[in-house]
PDB file of N, CA and C in Angstrom:
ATOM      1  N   UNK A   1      43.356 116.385 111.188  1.00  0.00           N
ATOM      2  CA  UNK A   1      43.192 115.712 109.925  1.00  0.00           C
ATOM      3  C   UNK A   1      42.871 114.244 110.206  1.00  0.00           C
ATOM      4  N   UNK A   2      41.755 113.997 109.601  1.00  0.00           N
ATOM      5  CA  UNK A   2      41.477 112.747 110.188  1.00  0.00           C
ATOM      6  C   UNK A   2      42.051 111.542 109.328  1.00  0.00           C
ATOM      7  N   UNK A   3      42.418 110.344 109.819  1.00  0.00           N
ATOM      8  CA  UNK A   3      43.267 109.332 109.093  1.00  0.00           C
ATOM      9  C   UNK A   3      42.471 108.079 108.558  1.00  0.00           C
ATOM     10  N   UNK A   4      42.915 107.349 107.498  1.00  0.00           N
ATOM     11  CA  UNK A   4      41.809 106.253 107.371  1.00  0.00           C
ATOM     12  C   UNK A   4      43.142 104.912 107.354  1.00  0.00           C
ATOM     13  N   UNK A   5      42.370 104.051 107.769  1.00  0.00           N
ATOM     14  CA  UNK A   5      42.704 102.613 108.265  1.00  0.00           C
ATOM     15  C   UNK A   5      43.131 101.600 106.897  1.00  0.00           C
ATOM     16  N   UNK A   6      44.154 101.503 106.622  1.00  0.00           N
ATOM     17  CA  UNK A   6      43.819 100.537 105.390  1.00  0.00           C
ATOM     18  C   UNK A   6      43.583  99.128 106.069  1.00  0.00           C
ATOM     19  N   UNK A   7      42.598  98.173 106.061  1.00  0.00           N
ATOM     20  CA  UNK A   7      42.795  96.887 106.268  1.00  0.00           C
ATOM     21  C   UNK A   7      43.457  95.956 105.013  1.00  0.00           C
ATOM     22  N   UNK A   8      44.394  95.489 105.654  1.00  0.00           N
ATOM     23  CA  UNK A   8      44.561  94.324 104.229  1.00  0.00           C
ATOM     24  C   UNK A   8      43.844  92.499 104.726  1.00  0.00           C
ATOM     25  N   UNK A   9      43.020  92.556 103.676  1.00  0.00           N
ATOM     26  CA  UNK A   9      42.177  91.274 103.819  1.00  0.00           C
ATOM     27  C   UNK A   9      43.187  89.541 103.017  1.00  0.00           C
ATOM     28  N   UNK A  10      43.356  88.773 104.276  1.00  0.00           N
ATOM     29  CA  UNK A  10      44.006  87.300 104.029  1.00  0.00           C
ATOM     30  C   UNK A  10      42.593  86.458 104.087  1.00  0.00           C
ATOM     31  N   UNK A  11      42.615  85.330 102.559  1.00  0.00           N
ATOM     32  CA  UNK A  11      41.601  84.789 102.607  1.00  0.00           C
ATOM     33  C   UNK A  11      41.923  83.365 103.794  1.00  0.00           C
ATOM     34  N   UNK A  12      41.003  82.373 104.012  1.00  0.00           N
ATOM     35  CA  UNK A  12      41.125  81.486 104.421  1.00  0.00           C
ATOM     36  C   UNK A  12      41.263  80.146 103.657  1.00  0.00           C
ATOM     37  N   UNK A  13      42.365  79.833 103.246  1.00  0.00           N
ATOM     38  CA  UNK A  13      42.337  78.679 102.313  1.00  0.00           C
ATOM     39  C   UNK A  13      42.021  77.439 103.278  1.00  0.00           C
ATOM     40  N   UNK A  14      41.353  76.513 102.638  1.00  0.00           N
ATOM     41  CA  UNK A  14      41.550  75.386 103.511  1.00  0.00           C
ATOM     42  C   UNK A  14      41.910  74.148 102.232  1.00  0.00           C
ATOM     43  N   UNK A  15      42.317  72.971 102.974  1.00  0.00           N
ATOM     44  CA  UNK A  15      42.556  71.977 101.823  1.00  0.00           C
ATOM     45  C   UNK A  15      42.011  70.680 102.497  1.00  0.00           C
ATOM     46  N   UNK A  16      41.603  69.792 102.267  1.00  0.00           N
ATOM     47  CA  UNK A  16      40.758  69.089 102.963  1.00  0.00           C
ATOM     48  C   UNK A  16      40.256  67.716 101.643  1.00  0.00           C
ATOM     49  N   UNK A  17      39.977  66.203 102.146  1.00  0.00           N
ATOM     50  CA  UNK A  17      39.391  65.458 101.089  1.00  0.00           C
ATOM     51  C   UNK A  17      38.073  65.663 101.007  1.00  0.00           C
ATOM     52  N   UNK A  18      38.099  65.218  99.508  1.00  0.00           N
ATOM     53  CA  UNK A  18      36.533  65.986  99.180  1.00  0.00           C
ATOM     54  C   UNK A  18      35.890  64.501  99.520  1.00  0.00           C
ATOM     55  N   UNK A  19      34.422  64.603  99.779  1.00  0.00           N
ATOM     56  CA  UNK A  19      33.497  63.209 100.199  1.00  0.00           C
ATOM     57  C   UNK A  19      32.351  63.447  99.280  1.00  0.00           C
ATOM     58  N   UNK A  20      31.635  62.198  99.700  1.00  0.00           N
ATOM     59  CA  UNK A  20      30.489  62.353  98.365  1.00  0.00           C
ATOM     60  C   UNK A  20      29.745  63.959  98.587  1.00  0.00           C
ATOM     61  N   UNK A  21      29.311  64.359  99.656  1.00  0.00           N
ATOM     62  CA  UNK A  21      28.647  65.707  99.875  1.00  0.00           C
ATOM     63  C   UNK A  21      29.316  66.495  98.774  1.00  0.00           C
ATOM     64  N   UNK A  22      30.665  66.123  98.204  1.00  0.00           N
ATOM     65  CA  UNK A  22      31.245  66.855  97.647  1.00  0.00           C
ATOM     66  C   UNK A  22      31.478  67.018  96.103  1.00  0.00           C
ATOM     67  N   UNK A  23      30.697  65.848  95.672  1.00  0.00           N
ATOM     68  CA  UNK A  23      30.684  65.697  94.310  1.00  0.00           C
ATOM     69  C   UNK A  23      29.703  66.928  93.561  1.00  0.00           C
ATOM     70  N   UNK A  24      28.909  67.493  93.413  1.00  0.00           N
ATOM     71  CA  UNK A  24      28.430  68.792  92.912  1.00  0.00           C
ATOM     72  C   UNK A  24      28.962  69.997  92.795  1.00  0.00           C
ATOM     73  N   UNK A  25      29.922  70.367  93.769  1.00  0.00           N
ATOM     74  CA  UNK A  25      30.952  71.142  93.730  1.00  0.00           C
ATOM     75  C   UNK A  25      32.004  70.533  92.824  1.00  0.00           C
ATOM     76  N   UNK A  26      32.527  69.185  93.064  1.00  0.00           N
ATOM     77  CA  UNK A  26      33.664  68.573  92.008  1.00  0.00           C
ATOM     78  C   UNK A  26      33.052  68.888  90.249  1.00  0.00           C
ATOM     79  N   UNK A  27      31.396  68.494  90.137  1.00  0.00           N
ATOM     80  CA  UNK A  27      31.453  68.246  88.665  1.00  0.00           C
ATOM     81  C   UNK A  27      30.890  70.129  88.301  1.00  0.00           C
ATOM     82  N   UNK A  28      30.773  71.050  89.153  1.00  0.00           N
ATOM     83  CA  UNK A  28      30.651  72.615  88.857  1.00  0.00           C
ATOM     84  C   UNK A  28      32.058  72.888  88.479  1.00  0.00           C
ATOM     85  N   UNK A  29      33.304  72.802  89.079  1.00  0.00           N
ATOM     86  CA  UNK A  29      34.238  73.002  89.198  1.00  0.00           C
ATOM     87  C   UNK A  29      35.137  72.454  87.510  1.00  0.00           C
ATOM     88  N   UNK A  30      34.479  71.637  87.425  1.00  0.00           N
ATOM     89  CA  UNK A  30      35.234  70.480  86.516  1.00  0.00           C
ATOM     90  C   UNK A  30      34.284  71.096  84.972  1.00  0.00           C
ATOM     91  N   UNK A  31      33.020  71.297  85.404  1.00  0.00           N
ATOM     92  CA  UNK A  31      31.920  71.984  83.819  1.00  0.00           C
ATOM     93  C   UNK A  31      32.505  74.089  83.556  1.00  0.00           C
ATOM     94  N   UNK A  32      33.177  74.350  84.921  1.00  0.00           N
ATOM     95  CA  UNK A  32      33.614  75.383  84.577  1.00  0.00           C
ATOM     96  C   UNK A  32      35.149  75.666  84.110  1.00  0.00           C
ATOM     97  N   UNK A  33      35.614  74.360  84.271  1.00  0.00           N
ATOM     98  CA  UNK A  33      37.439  74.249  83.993  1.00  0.00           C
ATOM     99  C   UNK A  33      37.211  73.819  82.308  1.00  0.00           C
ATOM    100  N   UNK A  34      36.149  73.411  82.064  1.00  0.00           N
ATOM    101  CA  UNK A  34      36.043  72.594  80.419  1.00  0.00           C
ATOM    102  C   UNK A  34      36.519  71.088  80.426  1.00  0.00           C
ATOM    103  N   UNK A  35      36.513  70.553  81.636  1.00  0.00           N
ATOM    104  CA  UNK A  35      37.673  69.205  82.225  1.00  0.00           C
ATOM    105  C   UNK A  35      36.438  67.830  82.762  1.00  0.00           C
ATOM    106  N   UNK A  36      36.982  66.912  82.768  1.00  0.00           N
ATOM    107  CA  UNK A  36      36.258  66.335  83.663  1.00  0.00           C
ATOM    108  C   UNK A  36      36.828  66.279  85.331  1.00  0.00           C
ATOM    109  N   UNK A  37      35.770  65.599  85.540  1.00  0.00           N
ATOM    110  CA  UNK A  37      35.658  65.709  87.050  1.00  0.00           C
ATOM    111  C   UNK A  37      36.597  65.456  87.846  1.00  0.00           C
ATOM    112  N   UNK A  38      37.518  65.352  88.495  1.00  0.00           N
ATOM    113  CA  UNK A  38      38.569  64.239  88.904  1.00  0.00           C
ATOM    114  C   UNK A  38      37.777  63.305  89.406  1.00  0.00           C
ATOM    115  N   UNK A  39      38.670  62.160  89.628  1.00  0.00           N
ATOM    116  CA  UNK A  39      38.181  60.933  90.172  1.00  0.00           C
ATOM    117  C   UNK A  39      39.089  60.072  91.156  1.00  0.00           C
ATOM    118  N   UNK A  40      38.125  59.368  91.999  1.00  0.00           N
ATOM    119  CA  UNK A  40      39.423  58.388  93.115  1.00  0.00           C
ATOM    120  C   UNK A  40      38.947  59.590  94.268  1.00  0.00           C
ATOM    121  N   UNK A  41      40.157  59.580  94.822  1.00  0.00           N
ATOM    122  CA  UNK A  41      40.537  60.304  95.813  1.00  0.00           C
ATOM    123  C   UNK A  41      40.911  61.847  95.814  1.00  0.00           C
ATOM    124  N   UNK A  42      40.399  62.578  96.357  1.00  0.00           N
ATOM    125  CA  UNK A  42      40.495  63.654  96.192  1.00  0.00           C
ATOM    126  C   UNK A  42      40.254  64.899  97.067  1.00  0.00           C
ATOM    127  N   UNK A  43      41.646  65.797  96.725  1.00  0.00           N
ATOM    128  CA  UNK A  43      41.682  67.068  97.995  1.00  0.00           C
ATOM    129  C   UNK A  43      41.102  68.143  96.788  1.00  0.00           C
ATOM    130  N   UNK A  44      40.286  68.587  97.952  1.00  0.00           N
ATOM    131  CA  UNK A  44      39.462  70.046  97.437  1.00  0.00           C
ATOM    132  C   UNK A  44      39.975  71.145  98.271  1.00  0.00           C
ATOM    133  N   UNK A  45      39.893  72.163  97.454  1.00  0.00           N
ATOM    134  CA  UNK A  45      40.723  73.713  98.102  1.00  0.00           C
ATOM    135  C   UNK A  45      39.353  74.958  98.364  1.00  0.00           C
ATOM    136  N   UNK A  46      39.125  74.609  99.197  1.00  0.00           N
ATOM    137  CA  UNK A  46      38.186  76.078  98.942  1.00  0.00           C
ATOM    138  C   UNK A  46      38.570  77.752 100.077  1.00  0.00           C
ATOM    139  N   UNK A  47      37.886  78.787  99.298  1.00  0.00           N
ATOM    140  CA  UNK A  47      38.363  79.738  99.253  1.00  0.00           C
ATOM    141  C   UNK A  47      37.696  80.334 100.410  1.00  0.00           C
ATOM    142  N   UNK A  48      37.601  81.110 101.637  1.00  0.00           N
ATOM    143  CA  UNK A  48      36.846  81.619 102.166  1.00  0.00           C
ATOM    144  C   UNK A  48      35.209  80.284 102.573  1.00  0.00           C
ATOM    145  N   UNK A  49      35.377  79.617 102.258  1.00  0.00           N
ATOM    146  CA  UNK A  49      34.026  78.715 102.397  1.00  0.00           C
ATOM    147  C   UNK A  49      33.647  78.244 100.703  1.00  0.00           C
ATOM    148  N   UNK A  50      34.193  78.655 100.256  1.00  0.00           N
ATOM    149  CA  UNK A  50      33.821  77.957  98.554  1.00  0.00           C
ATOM    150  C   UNK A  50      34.795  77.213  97.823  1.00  0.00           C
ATOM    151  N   UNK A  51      34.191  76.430  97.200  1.00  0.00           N
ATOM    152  CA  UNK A  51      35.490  75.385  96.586  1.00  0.00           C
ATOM    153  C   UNK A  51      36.024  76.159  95.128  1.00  0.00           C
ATOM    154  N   UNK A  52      37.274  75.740  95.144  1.00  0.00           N
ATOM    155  CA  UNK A  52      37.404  76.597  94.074  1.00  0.00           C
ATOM    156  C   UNK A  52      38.514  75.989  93.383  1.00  0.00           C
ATOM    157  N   UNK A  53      39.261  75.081  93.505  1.00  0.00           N
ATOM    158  CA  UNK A  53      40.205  73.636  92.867  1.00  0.00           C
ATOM    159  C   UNK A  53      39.991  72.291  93.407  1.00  0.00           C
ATOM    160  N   UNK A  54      40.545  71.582  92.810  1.00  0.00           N
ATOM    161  CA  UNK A  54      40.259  70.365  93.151  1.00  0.00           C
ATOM    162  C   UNK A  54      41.406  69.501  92.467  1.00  0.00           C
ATOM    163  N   UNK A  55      42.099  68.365  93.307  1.00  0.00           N
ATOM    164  CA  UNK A  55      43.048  67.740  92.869  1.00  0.00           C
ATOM    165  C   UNK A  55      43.070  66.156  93.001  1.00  0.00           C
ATOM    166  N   UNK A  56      43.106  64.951  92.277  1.00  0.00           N
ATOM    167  CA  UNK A  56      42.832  63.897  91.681  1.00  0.00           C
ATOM    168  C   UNK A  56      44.227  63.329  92.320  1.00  0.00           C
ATOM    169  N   UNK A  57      44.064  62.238  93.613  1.00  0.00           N
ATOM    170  CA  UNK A  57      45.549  61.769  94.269  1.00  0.00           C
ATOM    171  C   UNK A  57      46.069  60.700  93.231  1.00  0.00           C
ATOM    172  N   UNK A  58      45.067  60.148  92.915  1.00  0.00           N
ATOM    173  CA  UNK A  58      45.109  59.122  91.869  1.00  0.00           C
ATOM    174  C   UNK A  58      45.800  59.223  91.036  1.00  0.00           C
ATOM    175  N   UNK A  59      45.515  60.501  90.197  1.00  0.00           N
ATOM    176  CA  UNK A  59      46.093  60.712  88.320  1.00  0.00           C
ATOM    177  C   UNK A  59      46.901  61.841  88.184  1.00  0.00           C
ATOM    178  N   UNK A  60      46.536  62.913  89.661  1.00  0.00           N
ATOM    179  CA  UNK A  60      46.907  64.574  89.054  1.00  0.00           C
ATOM    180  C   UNK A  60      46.707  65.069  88.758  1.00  0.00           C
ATOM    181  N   UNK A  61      44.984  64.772  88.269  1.00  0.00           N
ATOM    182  CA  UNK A  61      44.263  65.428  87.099  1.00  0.00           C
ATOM    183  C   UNK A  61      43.678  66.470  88.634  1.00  0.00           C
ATOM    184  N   UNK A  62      44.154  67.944  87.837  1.00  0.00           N
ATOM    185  CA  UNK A  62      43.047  68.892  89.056  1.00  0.00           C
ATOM    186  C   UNK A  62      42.116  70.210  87.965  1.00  0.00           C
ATOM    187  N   UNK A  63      41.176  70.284  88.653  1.00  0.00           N
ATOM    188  CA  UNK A  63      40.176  71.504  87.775  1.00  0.00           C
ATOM    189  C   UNK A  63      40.204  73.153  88.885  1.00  0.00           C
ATOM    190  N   UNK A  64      40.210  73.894  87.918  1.00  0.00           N
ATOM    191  CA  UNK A  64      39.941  75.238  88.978  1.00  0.00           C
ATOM    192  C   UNK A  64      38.926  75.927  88.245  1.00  0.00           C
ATOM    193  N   UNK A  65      38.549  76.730  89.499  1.00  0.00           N
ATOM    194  CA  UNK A  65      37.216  77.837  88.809  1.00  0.00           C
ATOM    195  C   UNK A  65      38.239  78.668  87.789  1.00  0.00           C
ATOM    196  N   UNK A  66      37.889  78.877  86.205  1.00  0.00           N
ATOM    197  CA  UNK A  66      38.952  79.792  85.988  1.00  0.00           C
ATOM    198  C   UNK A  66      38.235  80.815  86.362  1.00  0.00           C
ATOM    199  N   UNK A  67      37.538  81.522  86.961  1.00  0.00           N
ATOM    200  CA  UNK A  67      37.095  82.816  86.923  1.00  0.00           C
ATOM    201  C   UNK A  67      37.446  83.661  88.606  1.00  0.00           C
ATOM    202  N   UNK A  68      38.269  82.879  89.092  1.00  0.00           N
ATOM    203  CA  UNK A  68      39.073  83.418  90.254  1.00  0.00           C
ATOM    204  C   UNK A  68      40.530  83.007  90.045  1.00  0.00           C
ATOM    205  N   UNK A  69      41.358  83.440  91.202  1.00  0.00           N
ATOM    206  CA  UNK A  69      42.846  83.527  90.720  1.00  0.00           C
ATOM    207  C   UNK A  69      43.423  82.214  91.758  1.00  0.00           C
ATOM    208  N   UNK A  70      43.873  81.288  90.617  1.00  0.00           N
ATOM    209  CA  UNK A  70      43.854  79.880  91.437  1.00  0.00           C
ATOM    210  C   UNK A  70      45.051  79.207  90.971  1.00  0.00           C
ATOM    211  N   UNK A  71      45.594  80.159  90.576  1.00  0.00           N
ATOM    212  CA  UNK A  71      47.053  79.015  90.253  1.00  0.00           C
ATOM    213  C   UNK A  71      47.815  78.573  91.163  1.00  0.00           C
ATOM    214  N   UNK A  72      47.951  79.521  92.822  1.00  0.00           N
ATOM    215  CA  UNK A  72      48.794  79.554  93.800  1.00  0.00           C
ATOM    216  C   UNK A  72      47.991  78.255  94.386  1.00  0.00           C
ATOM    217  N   UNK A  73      46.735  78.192  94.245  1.00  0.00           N
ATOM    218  CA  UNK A  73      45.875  76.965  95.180  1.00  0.00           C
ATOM    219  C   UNK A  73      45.391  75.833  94.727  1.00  0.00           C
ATOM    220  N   UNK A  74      45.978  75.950  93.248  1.00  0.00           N
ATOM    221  CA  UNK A  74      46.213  74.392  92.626  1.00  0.00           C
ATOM    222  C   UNK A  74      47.921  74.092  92.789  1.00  0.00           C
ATOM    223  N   UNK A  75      49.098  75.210  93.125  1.00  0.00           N
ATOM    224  CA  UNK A  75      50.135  74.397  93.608  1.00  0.00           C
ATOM    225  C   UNK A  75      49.937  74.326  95.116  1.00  0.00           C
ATOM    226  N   UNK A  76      49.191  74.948  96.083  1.00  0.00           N
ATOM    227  CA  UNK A  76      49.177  74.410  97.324  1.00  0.00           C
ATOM    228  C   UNK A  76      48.600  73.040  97.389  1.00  0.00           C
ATOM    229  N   UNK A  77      47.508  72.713  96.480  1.00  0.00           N
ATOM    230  CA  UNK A  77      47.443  71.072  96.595  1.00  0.00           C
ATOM    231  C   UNK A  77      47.865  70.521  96.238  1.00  0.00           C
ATOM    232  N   UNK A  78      48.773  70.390  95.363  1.00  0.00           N
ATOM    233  CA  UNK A  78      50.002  69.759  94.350  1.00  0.00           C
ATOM    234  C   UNK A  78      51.352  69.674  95.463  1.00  0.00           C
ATOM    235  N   UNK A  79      51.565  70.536  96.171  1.00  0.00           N
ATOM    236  CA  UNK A  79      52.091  70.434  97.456  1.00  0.00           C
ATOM    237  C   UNK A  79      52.112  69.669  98.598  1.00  0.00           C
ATOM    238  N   UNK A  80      50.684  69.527  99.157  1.00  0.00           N
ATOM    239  CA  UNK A  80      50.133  69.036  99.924  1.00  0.00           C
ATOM    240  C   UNK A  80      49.831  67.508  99.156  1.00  0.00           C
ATOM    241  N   UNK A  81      49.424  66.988  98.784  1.00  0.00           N
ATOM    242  CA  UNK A  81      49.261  65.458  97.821  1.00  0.00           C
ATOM    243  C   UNK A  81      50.845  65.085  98.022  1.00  0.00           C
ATOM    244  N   UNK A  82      51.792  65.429  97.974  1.00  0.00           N
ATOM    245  CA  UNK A  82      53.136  65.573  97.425  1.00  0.00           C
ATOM    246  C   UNK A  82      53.954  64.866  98.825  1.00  0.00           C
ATOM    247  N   UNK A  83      53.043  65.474  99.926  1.00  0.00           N
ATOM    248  CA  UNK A  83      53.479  65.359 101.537  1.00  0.00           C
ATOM    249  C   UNK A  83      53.360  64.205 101.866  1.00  0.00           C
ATOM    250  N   UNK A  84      53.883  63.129 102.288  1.00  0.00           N
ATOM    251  CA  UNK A  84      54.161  62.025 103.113  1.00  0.00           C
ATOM    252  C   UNK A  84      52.869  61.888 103.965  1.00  0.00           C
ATOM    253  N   UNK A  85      52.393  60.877 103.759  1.00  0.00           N
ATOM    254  CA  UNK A  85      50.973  60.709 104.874  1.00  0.00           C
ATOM    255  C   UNK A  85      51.734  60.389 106.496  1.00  0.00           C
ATOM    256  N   UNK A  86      51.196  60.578 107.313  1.00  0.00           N
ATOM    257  CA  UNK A  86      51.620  60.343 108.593  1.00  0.00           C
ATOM    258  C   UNK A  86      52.168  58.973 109.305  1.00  0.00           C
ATOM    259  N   UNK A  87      52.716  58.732 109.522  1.00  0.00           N
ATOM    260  CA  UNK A  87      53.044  57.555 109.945  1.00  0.00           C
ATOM    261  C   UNK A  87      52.197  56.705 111.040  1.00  0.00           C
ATOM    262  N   UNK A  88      52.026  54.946 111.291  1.00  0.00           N
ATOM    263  CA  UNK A  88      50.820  54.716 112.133  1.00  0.00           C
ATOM    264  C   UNK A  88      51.753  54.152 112.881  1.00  0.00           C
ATOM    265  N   UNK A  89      51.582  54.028 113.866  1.00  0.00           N
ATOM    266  CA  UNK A  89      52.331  52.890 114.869  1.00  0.00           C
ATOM    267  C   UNK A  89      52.788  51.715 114.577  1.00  0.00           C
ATOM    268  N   UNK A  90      53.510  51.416 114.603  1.00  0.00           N
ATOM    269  CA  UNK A  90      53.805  49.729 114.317  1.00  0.00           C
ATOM    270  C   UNK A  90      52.614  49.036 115.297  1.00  0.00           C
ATOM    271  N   UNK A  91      52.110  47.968 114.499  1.00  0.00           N
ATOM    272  CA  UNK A  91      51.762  46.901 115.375  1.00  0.00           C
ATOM    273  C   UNK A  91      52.051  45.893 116.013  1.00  0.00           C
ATOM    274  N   UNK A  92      53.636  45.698 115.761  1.00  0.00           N
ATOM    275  CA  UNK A  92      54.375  45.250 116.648  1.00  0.00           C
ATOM    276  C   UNK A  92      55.633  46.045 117.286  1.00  0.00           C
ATOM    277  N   UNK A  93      56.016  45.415 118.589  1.00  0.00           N
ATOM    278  CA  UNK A  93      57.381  46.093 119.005  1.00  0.00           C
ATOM    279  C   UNK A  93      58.089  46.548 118.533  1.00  0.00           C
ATOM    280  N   UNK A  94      59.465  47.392 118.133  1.00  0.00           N
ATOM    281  CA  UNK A  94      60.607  47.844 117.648  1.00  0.00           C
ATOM    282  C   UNK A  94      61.579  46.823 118.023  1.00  0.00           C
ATOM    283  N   UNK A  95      61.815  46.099 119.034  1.00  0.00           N
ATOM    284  CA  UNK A  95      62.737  45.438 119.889  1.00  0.00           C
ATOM    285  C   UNK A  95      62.299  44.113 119.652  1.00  0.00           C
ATOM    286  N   UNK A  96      63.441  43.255 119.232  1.00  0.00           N
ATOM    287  CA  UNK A  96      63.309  41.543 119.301  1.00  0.00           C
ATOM    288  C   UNK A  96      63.323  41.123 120.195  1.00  0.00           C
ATOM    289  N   UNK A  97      62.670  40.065 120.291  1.00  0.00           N
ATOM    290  CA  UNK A  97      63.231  39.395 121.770  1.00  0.00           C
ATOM    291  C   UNK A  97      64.628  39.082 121.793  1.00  0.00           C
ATOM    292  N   UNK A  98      64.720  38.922 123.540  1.00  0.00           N
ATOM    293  CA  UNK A  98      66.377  38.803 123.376  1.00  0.00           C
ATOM    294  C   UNK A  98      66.923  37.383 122.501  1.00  0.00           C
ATOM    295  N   UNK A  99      65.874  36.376 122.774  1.00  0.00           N
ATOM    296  CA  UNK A  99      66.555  34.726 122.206  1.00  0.00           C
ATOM    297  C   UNK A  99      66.625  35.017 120.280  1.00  0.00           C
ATOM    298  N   UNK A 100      66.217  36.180 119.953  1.00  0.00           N
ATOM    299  CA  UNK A 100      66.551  36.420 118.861  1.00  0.00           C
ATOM    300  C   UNK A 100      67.779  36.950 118.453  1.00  0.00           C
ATOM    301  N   UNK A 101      68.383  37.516 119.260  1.00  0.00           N
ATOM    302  CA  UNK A 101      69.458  37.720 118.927  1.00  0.00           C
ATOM    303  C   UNK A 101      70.993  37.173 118.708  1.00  0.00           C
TER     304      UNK A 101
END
């Protein structure tokens, strides 16, 4: 009896800032949400290779395609915005000099 394979398919989310290349996707995204565009700074979510939310660091304001299932990947960027940016090195020492003390 021969057997069949179920594959179960995981998409590839990515989250990433959107750049000007990226504004046509922002105002598709934003003419299909009924919204405007976000503005400022901004992380885009796309799905497999397509954008498909978009989130405004600035205001909060984010748009999704409604015609895919995007609620989980407008809170993964609501998440991610949410995260502490990385810390840079000090540009100076940690340690005083000793006559400072």
């Amino acid at each position: 009896m021969p057997t069949t394979t179920s594959l179960s398919y995981a998409p590839v989310i990515a989250i990433r800032p959107a750049g000007e290349q990226d504004r046509a996707a922002l105002e598709r995204l934003a003419a299909l949400d009924s919204a405007a565009s976000p503005r400022g700074s901004v992380l885009l979510a796309e799905v497999d290779g397509e954008p498909v939310a978009a989130l405004s660091l600035d205001d909060g304001h984010a748009v999704a395609d409604p015609f895919r299932r995007t609620r989980d990947v407008v809170a993964l960027l609501r998440t991610r915005a949410g995260q502490k940016q990385p810390r840079r090195a000090p540009s100076r020492p940690l340690l005083a000099p000793r006559w400072a003390a």
